[in-house]
Protein backbone atom coordinates (compact mmCIF):
# COMPACT_ATOMS: atom_id res chain seq x y z
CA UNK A 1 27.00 41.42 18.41
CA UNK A 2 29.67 42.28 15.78
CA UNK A 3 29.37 46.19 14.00
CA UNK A 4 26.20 47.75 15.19
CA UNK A 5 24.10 48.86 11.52
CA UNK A 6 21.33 49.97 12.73
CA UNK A 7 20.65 53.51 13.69
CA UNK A 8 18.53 56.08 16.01
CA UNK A 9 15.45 54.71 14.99
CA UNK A 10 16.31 51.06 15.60
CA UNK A 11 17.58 51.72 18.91
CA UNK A 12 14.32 54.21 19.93
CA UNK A 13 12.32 51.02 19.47
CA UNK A 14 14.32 49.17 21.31
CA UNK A 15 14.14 51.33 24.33
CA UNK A 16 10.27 51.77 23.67
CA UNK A 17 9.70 48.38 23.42
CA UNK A 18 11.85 46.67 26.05
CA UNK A 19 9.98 43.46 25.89
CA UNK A 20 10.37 39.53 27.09
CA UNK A 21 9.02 38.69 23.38
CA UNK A 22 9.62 37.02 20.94
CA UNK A 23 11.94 38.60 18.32
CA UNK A 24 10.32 39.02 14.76
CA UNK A 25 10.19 36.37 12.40
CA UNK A 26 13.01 35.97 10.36
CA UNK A 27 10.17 35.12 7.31
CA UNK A 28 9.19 38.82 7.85
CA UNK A 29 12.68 40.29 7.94
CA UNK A 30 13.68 38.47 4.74
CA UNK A 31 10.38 39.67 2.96
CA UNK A 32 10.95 43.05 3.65
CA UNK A 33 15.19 42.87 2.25
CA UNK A 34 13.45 41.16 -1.08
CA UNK A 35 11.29 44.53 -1.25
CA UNK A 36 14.07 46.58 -0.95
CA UNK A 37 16.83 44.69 -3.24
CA UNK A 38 13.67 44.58 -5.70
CA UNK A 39 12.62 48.39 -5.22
CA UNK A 40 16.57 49.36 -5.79
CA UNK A 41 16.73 47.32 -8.69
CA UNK A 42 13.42 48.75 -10.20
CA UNK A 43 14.54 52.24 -9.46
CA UNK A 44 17.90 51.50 -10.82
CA UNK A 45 16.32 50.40 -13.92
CA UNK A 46 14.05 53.37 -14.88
CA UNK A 47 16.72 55.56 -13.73
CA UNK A 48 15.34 56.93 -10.50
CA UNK A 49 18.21 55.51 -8.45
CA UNK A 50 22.35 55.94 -9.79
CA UNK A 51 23.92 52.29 -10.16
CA UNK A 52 26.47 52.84 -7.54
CA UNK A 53 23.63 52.92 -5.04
CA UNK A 54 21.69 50.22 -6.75
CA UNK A 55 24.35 47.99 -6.53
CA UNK A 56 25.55 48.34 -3.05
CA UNK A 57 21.76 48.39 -1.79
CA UNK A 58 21.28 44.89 -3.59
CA UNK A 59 24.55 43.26 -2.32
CA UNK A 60 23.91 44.47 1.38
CA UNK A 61 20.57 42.76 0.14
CA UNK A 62 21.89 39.52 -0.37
CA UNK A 63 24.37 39.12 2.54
CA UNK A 64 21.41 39.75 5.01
CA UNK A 65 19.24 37.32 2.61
CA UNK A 66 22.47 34.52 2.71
CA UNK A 67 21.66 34.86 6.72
CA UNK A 68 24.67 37.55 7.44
CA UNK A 69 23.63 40.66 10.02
CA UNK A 70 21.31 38.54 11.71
CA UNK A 71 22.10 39.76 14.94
CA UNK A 72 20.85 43.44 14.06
CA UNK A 73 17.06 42.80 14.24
CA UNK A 74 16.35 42.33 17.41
CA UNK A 75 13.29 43.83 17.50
CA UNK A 76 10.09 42.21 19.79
CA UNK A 77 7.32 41.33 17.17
CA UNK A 78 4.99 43.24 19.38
CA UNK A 79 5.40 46.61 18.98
CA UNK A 80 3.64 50.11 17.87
CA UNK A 81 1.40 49.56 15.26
CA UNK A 82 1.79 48.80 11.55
CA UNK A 83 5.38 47.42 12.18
CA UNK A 84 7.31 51.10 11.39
CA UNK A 85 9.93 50.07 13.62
CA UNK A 86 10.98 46.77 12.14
CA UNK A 87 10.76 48.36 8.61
CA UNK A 88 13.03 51.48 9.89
CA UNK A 89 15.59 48.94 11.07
CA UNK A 90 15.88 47.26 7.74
CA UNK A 91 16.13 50.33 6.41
CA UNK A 92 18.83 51.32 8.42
CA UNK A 93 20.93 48.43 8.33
CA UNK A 94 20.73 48.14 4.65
CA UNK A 95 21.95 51.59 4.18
CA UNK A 96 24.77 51.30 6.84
CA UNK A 97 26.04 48.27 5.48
CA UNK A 98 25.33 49.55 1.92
CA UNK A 99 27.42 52.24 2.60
CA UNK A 100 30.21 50.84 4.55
CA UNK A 101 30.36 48.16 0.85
CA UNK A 102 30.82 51.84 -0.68
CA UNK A 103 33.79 52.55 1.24
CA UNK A 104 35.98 49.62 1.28
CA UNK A 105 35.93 50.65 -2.57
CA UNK A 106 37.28 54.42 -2.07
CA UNK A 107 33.76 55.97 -2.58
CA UNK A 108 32.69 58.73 -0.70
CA UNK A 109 29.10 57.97 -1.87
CA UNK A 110 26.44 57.46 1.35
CA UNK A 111 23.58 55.20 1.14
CA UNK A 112 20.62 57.19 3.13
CA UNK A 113 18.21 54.77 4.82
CA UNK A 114 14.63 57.20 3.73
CA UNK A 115 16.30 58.70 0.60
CA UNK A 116 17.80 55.55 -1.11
CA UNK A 117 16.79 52.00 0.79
CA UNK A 118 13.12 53.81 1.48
CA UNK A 119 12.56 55.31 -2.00
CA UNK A 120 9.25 55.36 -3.07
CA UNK A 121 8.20 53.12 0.09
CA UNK A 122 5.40 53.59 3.24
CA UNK A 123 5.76 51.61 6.00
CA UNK A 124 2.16 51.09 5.37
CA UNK A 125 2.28 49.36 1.95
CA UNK A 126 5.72 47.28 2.88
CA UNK A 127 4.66 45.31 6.18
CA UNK A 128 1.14 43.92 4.82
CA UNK A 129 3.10 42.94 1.23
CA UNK A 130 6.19 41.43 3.29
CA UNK A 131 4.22 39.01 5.34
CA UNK A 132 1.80 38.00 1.94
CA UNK A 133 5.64 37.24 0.83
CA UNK A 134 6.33 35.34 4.04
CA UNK A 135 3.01 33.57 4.61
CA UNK A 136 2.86 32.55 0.95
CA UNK A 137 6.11 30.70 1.59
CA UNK A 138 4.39 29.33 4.90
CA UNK A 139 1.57 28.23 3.38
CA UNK A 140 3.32 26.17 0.71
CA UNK A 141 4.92 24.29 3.56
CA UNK A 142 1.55 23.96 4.91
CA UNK A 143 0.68 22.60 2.30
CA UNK A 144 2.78 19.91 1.65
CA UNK A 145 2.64 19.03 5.16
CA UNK A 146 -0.75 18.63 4.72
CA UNK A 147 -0.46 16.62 1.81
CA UNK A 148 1.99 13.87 3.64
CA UNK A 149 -0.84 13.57 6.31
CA UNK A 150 -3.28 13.12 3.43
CA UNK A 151 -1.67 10.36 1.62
CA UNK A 152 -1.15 8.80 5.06
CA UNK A 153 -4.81 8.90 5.51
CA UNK A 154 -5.70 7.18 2.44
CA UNK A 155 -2.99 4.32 2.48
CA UNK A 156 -4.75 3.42 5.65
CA UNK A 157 -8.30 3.86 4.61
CA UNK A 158 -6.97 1.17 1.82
CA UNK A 159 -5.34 -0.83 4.41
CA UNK A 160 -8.16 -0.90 7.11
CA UNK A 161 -10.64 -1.40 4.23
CA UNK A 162 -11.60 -5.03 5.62
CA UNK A 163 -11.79 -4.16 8.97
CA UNK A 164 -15.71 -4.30 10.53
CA UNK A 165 -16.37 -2.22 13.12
CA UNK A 166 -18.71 -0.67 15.31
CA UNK A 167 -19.95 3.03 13.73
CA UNK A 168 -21.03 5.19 16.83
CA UNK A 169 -23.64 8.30 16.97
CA UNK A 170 -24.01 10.44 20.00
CA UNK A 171 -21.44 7.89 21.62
CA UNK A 172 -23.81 5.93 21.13
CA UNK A 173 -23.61 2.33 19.02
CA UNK A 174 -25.27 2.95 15.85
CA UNK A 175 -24.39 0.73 12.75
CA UNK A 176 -21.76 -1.45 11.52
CA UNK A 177 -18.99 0.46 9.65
CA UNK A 178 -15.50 -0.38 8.56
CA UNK A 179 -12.27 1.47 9.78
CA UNK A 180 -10.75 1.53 6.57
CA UNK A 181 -14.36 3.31 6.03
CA UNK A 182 -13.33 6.04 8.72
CA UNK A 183 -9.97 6.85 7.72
CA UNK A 184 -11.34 7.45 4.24
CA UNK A 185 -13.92 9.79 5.77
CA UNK A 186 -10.84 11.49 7.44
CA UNK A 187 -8.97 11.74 4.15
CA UNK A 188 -11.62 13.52 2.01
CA UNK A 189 -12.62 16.13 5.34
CA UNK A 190 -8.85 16.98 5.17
CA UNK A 191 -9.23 17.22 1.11
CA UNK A 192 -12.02 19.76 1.45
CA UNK A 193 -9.79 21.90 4.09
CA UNK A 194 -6.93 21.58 1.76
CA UNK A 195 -8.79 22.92 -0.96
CA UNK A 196 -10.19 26.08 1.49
CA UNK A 197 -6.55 26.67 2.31
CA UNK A 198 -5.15 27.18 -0.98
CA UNK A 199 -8.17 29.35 -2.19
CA UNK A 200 -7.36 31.69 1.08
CA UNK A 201 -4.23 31.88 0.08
CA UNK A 202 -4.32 33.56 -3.23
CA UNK A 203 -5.59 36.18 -1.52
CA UNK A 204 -1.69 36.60 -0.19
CA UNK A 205 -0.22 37.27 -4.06
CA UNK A 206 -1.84 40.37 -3.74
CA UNK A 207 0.17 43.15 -2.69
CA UNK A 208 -0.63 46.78 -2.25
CA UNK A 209 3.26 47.85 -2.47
CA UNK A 210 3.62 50.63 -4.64
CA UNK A 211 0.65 52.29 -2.83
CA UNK A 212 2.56 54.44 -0.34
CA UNK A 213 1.08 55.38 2.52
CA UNK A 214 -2.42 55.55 1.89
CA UNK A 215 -2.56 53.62 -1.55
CA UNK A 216 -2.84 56.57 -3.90
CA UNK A 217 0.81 56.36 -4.59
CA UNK A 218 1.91 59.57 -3.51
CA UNK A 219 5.45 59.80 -4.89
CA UNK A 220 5.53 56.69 -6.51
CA UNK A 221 6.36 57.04 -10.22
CA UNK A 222 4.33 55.11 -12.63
CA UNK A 223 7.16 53.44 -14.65
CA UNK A 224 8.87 52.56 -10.76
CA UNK A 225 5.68 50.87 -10.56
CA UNK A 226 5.33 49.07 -13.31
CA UNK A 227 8.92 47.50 -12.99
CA UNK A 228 8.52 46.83 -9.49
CA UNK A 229 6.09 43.96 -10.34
CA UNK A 230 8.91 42.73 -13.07
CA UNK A 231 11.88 41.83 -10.81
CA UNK A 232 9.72 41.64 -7.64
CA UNK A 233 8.65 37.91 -9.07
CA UNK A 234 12.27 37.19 -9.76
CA UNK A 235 13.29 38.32 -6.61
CA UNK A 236 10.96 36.44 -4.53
CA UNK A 237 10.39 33.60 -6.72
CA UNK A 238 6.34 33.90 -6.12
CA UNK A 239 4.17 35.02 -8.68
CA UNK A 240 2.64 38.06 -6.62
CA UNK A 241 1.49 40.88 -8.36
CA UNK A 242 -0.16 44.66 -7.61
CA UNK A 243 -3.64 44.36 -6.17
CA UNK A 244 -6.83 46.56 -8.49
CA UNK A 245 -7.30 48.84 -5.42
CA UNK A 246 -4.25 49.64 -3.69
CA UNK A 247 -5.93 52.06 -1.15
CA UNK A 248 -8.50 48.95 -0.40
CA UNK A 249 -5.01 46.83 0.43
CA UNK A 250 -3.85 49.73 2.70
CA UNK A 251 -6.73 50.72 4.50
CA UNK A 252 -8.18 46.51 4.93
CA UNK A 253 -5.90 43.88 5.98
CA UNK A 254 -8.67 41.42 6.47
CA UNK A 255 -6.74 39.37 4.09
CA UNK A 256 -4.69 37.26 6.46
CA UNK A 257 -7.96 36.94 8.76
CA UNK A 258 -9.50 35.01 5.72
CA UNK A 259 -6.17 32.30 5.33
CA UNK A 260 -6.41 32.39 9.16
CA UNK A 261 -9.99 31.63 8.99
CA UNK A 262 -9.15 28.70 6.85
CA UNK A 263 -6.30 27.75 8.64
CA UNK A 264 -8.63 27.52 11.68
CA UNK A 265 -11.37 25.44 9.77
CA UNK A 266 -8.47 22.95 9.17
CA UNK A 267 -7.05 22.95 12.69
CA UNK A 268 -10.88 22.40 14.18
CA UNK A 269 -11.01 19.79 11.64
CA UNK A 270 -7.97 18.22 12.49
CA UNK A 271 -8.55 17.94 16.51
CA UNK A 272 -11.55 16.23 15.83
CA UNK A 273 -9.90 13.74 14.35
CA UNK A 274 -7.36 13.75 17.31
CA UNK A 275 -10.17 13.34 19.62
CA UNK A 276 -11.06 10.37 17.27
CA UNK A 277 -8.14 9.12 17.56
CA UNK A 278 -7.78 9.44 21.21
CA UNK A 279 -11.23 7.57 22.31
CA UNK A 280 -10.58 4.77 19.56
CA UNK A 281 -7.16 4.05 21.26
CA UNK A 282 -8.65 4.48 25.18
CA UNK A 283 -7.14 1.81 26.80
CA UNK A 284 -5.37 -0.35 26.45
CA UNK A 285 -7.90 -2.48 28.17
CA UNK A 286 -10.57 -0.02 30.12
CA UNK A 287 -10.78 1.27 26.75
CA UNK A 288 -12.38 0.77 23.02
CA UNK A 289 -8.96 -0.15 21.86
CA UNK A 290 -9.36 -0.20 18.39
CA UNK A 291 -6.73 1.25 17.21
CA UNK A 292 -2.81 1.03 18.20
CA UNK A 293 -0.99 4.07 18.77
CA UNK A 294 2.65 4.19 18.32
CA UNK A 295 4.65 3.93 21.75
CA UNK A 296 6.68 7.24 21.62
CA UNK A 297 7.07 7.60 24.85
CA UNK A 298 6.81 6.83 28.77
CA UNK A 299 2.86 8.29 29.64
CA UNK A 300 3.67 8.83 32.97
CA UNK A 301 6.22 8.95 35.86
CA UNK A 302 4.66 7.15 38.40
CA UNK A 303 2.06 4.70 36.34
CA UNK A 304 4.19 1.96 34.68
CA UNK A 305 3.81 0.86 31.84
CA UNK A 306 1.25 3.94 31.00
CA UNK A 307 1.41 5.31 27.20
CA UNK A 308 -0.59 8.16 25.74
CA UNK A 309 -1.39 9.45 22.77
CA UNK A 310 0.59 12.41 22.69
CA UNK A 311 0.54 13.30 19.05
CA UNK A 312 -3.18 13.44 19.19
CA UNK A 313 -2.78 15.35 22.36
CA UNK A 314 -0.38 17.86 20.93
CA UNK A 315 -2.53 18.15 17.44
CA UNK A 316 -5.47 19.39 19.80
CA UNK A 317 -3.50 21.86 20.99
CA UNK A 318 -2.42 23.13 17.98
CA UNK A 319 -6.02 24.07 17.21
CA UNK A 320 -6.66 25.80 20.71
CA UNK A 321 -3.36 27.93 19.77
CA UNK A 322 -4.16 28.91 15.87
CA UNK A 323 -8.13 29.56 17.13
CA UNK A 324 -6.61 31.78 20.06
CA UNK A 325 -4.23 33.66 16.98
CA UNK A 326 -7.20 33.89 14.78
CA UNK A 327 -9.58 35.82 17.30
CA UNK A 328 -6.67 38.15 18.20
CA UNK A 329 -6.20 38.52 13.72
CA UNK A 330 -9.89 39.35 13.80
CA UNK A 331 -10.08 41.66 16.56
CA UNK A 332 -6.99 43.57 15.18
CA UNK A 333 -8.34 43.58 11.15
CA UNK A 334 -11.12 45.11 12.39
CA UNK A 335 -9.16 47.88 14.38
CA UNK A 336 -8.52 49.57 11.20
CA UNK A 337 -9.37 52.97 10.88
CA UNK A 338 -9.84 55.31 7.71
CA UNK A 339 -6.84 54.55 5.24
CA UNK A 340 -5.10 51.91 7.25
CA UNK A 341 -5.04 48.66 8.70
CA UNK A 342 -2.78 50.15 11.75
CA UNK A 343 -2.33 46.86 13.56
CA UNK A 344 -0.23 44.71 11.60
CA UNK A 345 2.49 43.78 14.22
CA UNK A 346 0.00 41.41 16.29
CA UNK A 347 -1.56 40.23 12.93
CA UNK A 348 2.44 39.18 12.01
CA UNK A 349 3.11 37.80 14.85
CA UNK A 350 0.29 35.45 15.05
CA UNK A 351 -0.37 34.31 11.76
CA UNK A 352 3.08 33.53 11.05
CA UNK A 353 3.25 31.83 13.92
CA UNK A 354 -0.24 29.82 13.09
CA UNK A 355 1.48 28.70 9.93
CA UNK A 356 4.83 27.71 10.92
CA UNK A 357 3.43 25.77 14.08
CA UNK A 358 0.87 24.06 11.81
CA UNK A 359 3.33 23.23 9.41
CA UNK A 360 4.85 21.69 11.93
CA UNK A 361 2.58 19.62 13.52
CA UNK A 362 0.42 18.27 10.83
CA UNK A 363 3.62 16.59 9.41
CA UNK A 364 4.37 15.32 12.76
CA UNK A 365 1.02 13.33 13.33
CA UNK A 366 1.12 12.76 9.76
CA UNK A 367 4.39 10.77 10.06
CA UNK A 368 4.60 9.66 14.11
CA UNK A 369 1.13 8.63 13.89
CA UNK A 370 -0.88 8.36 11.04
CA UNK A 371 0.98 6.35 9.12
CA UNK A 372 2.55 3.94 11.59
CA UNK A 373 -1.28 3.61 13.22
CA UNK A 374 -2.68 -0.04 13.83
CA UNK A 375 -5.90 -1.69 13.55
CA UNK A 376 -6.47 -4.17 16.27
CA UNK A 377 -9.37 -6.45 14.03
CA UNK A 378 -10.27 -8.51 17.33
CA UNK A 379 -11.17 -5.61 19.51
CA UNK A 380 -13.12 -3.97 16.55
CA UNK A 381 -15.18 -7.37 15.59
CA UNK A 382 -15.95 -7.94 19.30
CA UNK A 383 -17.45 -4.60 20.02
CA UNK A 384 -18.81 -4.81 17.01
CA UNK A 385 -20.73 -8.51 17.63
CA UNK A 386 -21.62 -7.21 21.34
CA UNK A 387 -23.42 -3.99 20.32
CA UNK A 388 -26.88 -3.32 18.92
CA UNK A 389 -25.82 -2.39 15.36
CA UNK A 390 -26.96 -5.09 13.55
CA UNK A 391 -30.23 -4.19 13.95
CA UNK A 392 -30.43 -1.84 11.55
CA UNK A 393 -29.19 -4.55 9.16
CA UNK A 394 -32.13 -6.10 10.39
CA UNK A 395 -35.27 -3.74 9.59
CA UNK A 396 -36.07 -4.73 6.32
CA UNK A 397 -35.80 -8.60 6.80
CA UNK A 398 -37.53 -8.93 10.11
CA UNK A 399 -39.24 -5.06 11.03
CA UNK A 400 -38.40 -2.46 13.22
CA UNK A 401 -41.06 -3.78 15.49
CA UNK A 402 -39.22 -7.40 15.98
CA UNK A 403 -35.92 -5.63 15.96
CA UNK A 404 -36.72 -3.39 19.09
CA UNK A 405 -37.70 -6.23 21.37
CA UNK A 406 -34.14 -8.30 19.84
CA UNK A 407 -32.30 -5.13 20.99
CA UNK A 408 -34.08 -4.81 24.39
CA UNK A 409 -33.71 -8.64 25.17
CA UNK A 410 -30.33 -8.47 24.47
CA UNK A 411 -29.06 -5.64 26.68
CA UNK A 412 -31.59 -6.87 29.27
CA UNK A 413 -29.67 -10.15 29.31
CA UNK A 414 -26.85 -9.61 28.26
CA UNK A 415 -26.60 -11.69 25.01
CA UNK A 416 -25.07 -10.66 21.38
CA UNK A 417 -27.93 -9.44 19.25
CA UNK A 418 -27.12 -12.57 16.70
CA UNK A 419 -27.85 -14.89 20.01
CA UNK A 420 -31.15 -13.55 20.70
CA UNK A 421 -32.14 -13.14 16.71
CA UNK A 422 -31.26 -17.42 16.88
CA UNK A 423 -33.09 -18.18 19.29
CA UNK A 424 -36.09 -16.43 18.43
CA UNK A 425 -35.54 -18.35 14.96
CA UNK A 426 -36.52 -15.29 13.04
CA UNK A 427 -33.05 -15.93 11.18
CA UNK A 428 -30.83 -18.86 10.77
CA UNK A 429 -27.19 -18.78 11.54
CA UNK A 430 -25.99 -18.42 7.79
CA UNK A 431 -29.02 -15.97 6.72
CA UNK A 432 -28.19 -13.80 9.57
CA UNK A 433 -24.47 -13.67 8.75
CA UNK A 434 -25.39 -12.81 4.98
CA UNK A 435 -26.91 -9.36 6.49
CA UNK A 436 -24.36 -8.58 8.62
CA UNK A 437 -21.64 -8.73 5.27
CA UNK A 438 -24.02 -7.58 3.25
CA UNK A 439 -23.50 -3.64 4.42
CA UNK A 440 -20.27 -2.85 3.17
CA UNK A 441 -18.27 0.19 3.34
């Protein structure tokens, strides 16, 4: 580490919380300098803070936004609650530096960490309105991520659209389907999720900064205010605005349990497809093999040959993690007491994690998967000619009564449902094949 900036506080915490973690996102560090370059500028503006200040505060701002000073927050994510000790060591490190700017120029003027960098600011209404900042930013990669996997989706619904196969209830065979039928089934669940997601996520453009430590603004100044929400929009380039209550922002935080929520509903979603995925690709020849995976790697180190669906495997997990993160976001929203949602540091933590993971992931499966996936037409026609499904085909042309013994004959013996149907002469070859196209998509 180069000059040390931070101060007493900083290094408190650091002695409090001596821990093999995880250092604090770097979303949530850069959320917090855009409050502060915006709050200086605000002040600056309604002339609450001398320009010196304001413009030494900003560009100590923008070299720790550039990525400069990185090394002084080292701070575990998990620490005492509502995150006082990260926001102390921005503080501090933006006044240090602020003031060290100052002197290089001759001035004797000192940039104070609570005066100057923390004017007008709680601890209590910065944290929850940095990480709406940073998981608004998350989300949007989310998002898009999503959105690849979508259009994936569809492109092989069209693709697949053709392909007859065997539709399955309880495990069970059931009636004739079509893949391309499936994947379109997959594309409008993910649709529906999408849609959840973004709704949740409004929720984050709500901010309760400007509320102080218990949202009743106690020495916040109402034409401070008022400009905040002018340049904080420029600053962070996110159309956020003050919330009606602030004291509701402080004192809830159940917020980021609702895009967690959603985010969860979209991860549950998503392994089920992976498990879909997983059992139509068992194999390759115990298996239903009906779909191809990509070969992305060796499945095993002793089995030859062996490959595995991995990106399926890894999407699963992805849900188990982001559930896990949500019940912890839960269990800490509703540790709030009185005027304030005191547990923000775990909430951080895991639901920026959550997003950046799913991010991740989704586009991963989306592109190493997804949209490289084949259909293997034989294996799907075959199962699909050796089950019982056709019989539902069946009811209306020859009853259910006639269609039960067909179905029992045929597993007793072991002969295709068409075979037994033939024989029985209660269809003839070309009637029985206009039923079986007749059922579409």
């Amino acid at each position: 580490m180069g000059k040390q900036y931070f101060g007493a506080q900083t290094e408190k915490a650091l002695a409090n919380f001596p821990f093999d973690f995880r250092k604090t996102h770097r979303e949530v560090i850069r959320a917090i300098v855009e409050i502060k370059k915006a709050a200086a500028m605000s002040h600056s503006n309604v002339g609450e803070l001398d320009e010196e200040r304001k413009r030494a505060i900003v560009a100590a701002c923008n070299e720790i936004l550039e990525g400069q000073h990185n090394d002084q927050f080292n701070l575990p994510s998990f620490q005492g609650g509502m995150g006082t000790s990260n926001h102390m060591n921005v503080n501090e490190v933006v006044a240090a530096r602020a003031t060290e700017m100052l002197e290089f120029k001759g001035k004797s003027t000192v940039v104070h960490q609570n005066d100057h960098v923390n004017m007008s600011h709680s601890t209590n209404d910065v944290m929850p309105s940095a990480l709406k900042i940073a998981s608004s930013r998350l989300l949007k990669r989310a998002d898009e991520s999503l959105a690849t996997l979508i259009k994936a989706f569809e492109k092989k619904a069209k693709e697949f659209a053709d392909v007859q196969k065997l539709g399955r209830t309880h495990m069970q065979d059931a009636v004739p389907t079509t893949l391309g039928a499936e994947f379109a089934s997959y594309t409008e669940t993910l649709k529906r999720r999408r849609i959840g997601l973004a709704r949740a996520g409004e929720e984050m453009l709500d901010l309760s900064l400007g509320g102080s430590a218990v949202g009743n603004s106690i020495n916040v100044s109402r034409k401070y205010l008022k400009e905040l929400y002018v340049q904080l929009p420029k600053v962070t380039r996110l159309p956020v605005r003050a919330a009606k209550n602030l004291m509701s922002q402080t004192a809830s935080v159940t917020d980021f349990l609702v895009v967690s929520q959603a985010l969860t509903a979209l991860c549950t979603d998503l392994s089920k497809i992976a498990g879909d995925f997983r059992i139509l690709s068992s194999g390759p020849k115990g298996g239903f093999g009906e779909i191809i995976l990509p070969e992305l790697q060796a499945g095993s180190s002793i089995m030859p040959g062996k490959v595995n669906p991995v990106m399926p495997e890894a999407l699963s997990q992805l849900y188990y993690l982001v559930a896990g993160n949500n019940v912890t976001i839960e269990k800490a929203c509703e540790g709030a007491q009185l005027e304030l949602g005191v547990m923000m540091p775990v909430i951080t933590d895991r639901l920026v994690e959550s997003l950046k993971l799913s991010a991740e992931m989704i586009l991963q499966f989306a592109e190493k998967c997804v949209a490289i996936v084949q259909a293997d037409k034989k294996k799907c026609k075959e199962h699909l000619e050796n089950s019982t499904a056709y019989a539902t085909l069946l009811n209306p042309i020859i009853g259910y009564d006639a269609a039960a013994t067909c179905v029992k004959e045929a597993i007793k013996s072991g002969k295709t449902l068409r075979e037994v149907v033939l024989a029985k002469k209660l269809l003839t070859s070309k009637e029985f094949d206009r039923v079986v196209r007749s059922f579409g998509t």
